[in-house]
N, C-alpha and C. Protein backbone atom coordinates (compact mmCIF):
# COMPACT_ATOMS: atom_id res chain seq x y z
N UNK A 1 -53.64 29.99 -24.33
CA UNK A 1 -54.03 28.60 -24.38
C UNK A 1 -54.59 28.17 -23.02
N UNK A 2 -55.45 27.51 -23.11
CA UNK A 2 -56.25 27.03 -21.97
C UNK A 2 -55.70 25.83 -21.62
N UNK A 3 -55.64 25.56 -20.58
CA UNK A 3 -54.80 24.33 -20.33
C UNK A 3 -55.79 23.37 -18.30
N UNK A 4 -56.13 22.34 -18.50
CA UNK A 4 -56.66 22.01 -17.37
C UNK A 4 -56.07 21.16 -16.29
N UNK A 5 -55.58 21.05 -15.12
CA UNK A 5 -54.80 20.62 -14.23
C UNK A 5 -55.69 20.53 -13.33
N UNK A 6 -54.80 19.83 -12.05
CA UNK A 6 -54.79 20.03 -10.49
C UNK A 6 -53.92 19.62 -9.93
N UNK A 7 -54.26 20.05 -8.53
CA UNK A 7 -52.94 20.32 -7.44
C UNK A 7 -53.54 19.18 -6.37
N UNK A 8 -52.87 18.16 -5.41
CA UNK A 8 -53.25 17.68 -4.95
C UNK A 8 -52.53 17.75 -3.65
N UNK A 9 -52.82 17.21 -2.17
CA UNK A 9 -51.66 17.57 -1.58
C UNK A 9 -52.46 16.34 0.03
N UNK A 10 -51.48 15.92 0.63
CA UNK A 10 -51.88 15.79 2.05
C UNK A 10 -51.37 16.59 3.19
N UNK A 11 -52.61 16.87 3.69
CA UNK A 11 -52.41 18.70 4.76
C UNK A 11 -52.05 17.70 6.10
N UNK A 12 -50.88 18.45 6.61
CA UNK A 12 -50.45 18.20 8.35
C UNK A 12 -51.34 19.01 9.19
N UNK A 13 -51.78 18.22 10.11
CA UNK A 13 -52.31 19.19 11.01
C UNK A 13 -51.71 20.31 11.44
N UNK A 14 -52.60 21.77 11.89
CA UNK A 14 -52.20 22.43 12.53
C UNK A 14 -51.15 23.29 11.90
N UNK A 15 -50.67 23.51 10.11
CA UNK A 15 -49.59 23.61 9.61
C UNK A 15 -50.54 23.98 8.05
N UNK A 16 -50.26 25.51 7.78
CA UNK A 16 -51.02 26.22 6.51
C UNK A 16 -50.35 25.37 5.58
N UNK A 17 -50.62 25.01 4.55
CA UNK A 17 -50.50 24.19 3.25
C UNK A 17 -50.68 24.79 2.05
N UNK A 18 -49.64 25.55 1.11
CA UNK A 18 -50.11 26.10 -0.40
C UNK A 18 -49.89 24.40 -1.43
N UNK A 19 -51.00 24.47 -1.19
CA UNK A 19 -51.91 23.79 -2.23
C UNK A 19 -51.61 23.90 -3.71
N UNK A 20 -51.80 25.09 -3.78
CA UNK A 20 -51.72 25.54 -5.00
C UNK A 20 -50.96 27.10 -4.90
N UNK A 21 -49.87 27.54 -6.46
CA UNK A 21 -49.51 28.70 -6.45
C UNK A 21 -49.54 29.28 -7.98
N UNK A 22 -50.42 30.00 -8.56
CA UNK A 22 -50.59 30.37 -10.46
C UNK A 22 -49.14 30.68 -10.51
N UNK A 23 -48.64 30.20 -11.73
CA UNK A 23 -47.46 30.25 -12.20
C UNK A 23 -47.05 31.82 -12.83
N UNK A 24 -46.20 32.59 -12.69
CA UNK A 24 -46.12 33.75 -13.28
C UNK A 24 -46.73 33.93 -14.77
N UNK A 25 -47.38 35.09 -14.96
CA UNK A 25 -47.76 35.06 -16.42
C UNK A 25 -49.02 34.50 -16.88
N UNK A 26 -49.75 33.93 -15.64
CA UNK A 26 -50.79 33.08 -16.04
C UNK A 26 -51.51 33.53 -14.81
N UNK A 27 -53.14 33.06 -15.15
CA UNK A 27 -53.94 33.26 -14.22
C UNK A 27 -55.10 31.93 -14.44
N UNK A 28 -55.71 31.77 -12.97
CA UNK A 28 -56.52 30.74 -12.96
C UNK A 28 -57.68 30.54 -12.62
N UNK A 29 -58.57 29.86 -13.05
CA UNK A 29 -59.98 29.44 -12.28
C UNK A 29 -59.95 28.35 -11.50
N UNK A 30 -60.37 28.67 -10.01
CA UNK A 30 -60.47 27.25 -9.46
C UNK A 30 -61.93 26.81 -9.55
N UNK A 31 -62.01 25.72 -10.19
CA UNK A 31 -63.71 25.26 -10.45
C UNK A 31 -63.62 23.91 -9.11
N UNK A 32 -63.01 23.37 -8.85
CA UNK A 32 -63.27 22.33 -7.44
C UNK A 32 -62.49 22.43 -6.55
N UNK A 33 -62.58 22.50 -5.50
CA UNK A 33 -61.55 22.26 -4.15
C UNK A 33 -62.25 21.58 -3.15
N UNK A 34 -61.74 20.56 -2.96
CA UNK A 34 -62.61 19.38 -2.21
C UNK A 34 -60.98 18.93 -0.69
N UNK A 35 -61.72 19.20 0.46
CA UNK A 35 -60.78 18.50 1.04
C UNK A 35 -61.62 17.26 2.26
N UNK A 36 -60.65 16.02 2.44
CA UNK A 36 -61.42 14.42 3.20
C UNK A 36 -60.30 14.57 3.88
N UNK A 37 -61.34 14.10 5.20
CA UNK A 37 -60.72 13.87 6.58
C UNK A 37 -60.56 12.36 6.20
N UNK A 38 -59.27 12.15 6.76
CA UNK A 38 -58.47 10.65 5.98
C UNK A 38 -58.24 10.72 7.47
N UNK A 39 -58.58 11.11 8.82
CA UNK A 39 -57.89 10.90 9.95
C UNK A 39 -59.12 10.04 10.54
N UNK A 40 -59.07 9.38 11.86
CA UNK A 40 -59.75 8.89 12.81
C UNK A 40 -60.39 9.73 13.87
N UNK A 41 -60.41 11.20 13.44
CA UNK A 41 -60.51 12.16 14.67
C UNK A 41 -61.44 13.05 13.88
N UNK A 42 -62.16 13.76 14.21
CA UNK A 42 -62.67 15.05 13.97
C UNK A 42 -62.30 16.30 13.62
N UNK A 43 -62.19 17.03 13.17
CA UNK A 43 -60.97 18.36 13.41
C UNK A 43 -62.14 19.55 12.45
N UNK A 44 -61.11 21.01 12.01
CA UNK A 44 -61.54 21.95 11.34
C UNK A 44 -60.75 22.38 9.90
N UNK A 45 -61.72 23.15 9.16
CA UNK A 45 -60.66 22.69 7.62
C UNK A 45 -60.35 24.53 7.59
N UNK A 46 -59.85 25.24 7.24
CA UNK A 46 -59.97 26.98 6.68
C UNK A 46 -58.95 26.71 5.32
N UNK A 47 -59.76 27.59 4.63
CA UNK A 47 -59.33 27.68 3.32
C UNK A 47 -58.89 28.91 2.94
N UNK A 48 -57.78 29.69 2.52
CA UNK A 48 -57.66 31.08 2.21
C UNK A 48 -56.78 31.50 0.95
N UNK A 49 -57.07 32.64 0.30
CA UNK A 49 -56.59 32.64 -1.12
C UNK A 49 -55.77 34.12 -1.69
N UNK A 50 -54.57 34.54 -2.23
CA UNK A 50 -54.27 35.63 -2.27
C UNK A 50 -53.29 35.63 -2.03
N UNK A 51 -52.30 36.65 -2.06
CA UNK A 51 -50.77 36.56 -1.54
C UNK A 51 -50.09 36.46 -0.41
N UNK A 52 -49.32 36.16 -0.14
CA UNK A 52 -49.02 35.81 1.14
C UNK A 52 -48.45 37.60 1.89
N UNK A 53 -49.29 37.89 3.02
CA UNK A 53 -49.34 39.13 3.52
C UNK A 53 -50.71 39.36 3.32
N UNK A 54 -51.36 39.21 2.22
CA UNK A 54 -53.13 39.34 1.88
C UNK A 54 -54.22 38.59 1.66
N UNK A 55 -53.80 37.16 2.27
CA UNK A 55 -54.86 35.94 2.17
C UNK A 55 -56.03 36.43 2.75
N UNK A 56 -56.73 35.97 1.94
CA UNK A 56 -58.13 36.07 2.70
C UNK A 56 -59.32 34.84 2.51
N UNK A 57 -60.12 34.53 3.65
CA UNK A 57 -60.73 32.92 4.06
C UNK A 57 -61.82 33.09 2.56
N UNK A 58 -61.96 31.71 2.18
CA UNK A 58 -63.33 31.45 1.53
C UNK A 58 -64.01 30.59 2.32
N UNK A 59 -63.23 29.60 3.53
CA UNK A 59 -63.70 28.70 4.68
C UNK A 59 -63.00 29.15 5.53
N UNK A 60 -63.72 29.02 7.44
CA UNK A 60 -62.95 29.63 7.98
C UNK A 60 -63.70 28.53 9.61
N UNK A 61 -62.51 27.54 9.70
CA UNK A 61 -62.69 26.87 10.81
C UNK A 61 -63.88 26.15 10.39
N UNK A 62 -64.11 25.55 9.08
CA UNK A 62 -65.34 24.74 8.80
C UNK A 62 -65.24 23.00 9.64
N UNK A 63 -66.12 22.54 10.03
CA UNK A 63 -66.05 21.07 10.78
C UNK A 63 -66.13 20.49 9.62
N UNK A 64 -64.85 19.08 10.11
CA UNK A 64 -64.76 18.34 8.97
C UNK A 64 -64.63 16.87 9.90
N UNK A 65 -65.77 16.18 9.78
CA UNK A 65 -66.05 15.01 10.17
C UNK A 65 -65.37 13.88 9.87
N UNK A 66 -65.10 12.78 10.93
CA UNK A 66 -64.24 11.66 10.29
C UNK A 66 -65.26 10.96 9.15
N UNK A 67 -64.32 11.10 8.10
CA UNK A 67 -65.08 10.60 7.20
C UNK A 67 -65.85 11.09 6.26
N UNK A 68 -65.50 12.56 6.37
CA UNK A 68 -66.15 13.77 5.87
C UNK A 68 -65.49 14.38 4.57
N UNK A 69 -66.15 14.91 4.17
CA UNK A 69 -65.58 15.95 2.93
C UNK A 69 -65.82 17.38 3.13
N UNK A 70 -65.08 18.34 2.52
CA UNK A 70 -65.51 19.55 2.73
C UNK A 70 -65.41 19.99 1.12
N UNK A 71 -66.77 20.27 0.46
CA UNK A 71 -66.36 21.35 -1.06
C UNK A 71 -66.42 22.68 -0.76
N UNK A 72 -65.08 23.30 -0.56
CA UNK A 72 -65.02 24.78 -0.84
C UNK A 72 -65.07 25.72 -1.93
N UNK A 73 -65.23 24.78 -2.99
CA UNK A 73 -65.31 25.13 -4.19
C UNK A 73 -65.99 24.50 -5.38
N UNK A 74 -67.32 24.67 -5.98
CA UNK A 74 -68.05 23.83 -6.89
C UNK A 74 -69.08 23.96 -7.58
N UNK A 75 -69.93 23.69 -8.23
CA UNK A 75 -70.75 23.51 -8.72
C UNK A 75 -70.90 25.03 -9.20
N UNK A 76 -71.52 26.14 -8.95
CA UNK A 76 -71.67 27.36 -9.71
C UNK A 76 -70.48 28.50 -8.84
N UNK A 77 -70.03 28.06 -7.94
CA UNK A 77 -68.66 28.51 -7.04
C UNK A 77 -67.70 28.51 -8.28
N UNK A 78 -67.32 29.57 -8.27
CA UNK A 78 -65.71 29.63 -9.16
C UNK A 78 -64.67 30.60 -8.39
N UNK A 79 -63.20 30.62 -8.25
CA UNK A 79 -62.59 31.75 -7.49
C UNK A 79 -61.34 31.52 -8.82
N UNK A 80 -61.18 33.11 -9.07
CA UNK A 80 -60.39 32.98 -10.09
C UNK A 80 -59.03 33.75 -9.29
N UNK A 81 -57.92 33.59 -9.65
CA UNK A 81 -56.90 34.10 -9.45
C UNK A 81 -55.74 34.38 -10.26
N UNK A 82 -55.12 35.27 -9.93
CA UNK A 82 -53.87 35.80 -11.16
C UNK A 82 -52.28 35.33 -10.47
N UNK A 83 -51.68 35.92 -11.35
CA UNK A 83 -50.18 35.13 -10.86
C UNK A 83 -49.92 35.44 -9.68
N UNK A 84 -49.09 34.16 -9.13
CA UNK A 84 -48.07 34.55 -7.81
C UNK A 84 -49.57 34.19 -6.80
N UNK A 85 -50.54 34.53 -7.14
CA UNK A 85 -51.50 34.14 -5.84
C UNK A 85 -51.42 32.13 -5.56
N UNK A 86 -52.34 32.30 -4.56
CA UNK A 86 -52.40 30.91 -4.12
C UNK A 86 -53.63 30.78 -3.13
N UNK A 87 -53.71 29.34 -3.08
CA UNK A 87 -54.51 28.80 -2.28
C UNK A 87 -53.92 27.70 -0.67
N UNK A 88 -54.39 28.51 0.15
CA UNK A 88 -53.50 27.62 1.53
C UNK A 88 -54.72 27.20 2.03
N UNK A 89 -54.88 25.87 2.30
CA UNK A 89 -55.47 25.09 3.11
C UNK A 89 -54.89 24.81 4.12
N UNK A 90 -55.67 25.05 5.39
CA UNK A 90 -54.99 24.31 7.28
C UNK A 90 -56.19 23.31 7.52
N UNK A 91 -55.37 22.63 8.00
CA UNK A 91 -56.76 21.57 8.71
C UNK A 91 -56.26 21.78 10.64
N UNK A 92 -56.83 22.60 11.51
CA UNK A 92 -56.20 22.77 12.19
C UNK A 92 -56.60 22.20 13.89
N UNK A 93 -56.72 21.03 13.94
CA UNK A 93 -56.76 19.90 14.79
C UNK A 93 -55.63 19.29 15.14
N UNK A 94 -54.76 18.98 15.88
CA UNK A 94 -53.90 18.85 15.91
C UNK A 94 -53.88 16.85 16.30
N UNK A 95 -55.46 16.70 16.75
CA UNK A 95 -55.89 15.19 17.03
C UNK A 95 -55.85 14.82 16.04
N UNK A 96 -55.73 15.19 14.78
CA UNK A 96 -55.97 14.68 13.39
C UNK A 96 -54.90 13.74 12.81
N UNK A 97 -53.44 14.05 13.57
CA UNK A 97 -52.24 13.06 13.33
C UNK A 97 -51.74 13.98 12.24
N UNK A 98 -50.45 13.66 11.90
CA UNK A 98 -49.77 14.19 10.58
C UNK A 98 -50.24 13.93 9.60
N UNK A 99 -50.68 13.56 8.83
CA UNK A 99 -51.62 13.29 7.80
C UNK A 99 -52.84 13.46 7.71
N UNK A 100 -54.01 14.57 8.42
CA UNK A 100 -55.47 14.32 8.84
C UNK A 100 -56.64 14.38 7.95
N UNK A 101 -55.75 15.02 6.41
CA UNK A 101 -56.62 15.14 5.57
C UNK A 101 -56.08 15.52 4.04
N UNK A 102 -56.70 14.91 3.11
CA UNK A 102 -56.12 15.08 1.57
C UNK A 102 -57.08 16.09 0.89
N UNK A 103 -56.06 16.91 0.05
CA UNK A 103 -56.95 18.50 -0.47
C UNK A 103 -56.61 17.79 -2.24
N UNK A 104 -57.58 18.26 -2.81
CA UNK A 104 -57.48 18.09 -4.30
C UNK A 104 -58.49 19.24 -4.85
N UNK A 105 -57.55 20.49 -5.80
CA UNK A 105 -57.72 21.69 -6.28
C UNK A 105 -57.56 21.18 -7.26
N UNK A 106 -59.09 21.64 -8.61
CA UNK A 106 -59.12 21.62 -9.82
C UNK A 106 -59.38 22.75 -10.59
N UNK A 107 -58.30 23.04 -11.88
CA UNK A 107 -57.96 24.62 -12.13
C UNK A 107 -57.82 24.45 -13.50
N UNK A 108 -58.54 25.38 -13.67
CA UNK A 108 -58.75 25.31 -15.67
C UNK A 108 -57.26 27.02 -15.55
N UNK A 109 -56.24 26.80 -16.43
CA UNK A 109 -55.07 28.35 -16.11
C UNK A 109 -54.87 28.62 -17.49
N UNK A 110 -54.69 29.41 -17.87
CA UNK A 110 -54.79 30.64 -18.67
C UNK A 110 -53.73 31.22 -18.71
């Protein structure tokens, strides 16, 4: 059964963030991952996907402008993943304040 969700989250600076983790038994498509600098500062976004010991970047230290968005994931972009994997977003500015930016992952799971 096909089933459509998302994961939403606000990232701390400077501090990896699973976003998202496929539930055992299931596997997923991520069709959007959008993360906004909600801070007053400037900073960098990295995005990475896979198990923890084997993440690997789809963004890596991308600039994310006050006021900015970053799509790491969209339009003919798809990253599919199987159980137990995940998606960690860092926003890693530390000027960004505890709160520097909101991630919202959209996942069609299987």
């Amino acid at each position: 059964m096909i089933q459509f969700t998302n994961a939403m989250g606000s990232l701390v600076a400077a501090t990896a963030s699973d976003v998202y983790i496929v539930p055992n038994g299931k596997s997923a498509t991520i069709f959007g991952l959008t993360v906004a600098n909600t801070s007053a500062n400037p900073g960098k976004v990295s995005v990475r996907v896979g198990t923890t010991g084997s993440l690997k970047y789809l963004v890596k230290d991308a600039p994310l402008e006050v006021g900015g968005t970053l799509i790491a994931v969209g339009g003919s972009h798809k990253v599919v993943l199987t159980a137990a994997q995940k998606v960690e977003v860092t926003v890693n500015n530390t000027v960004m304040g505890t709160t520097g930016a909101d991630c919202i992952v959209s996942i069609m799971l299987q």
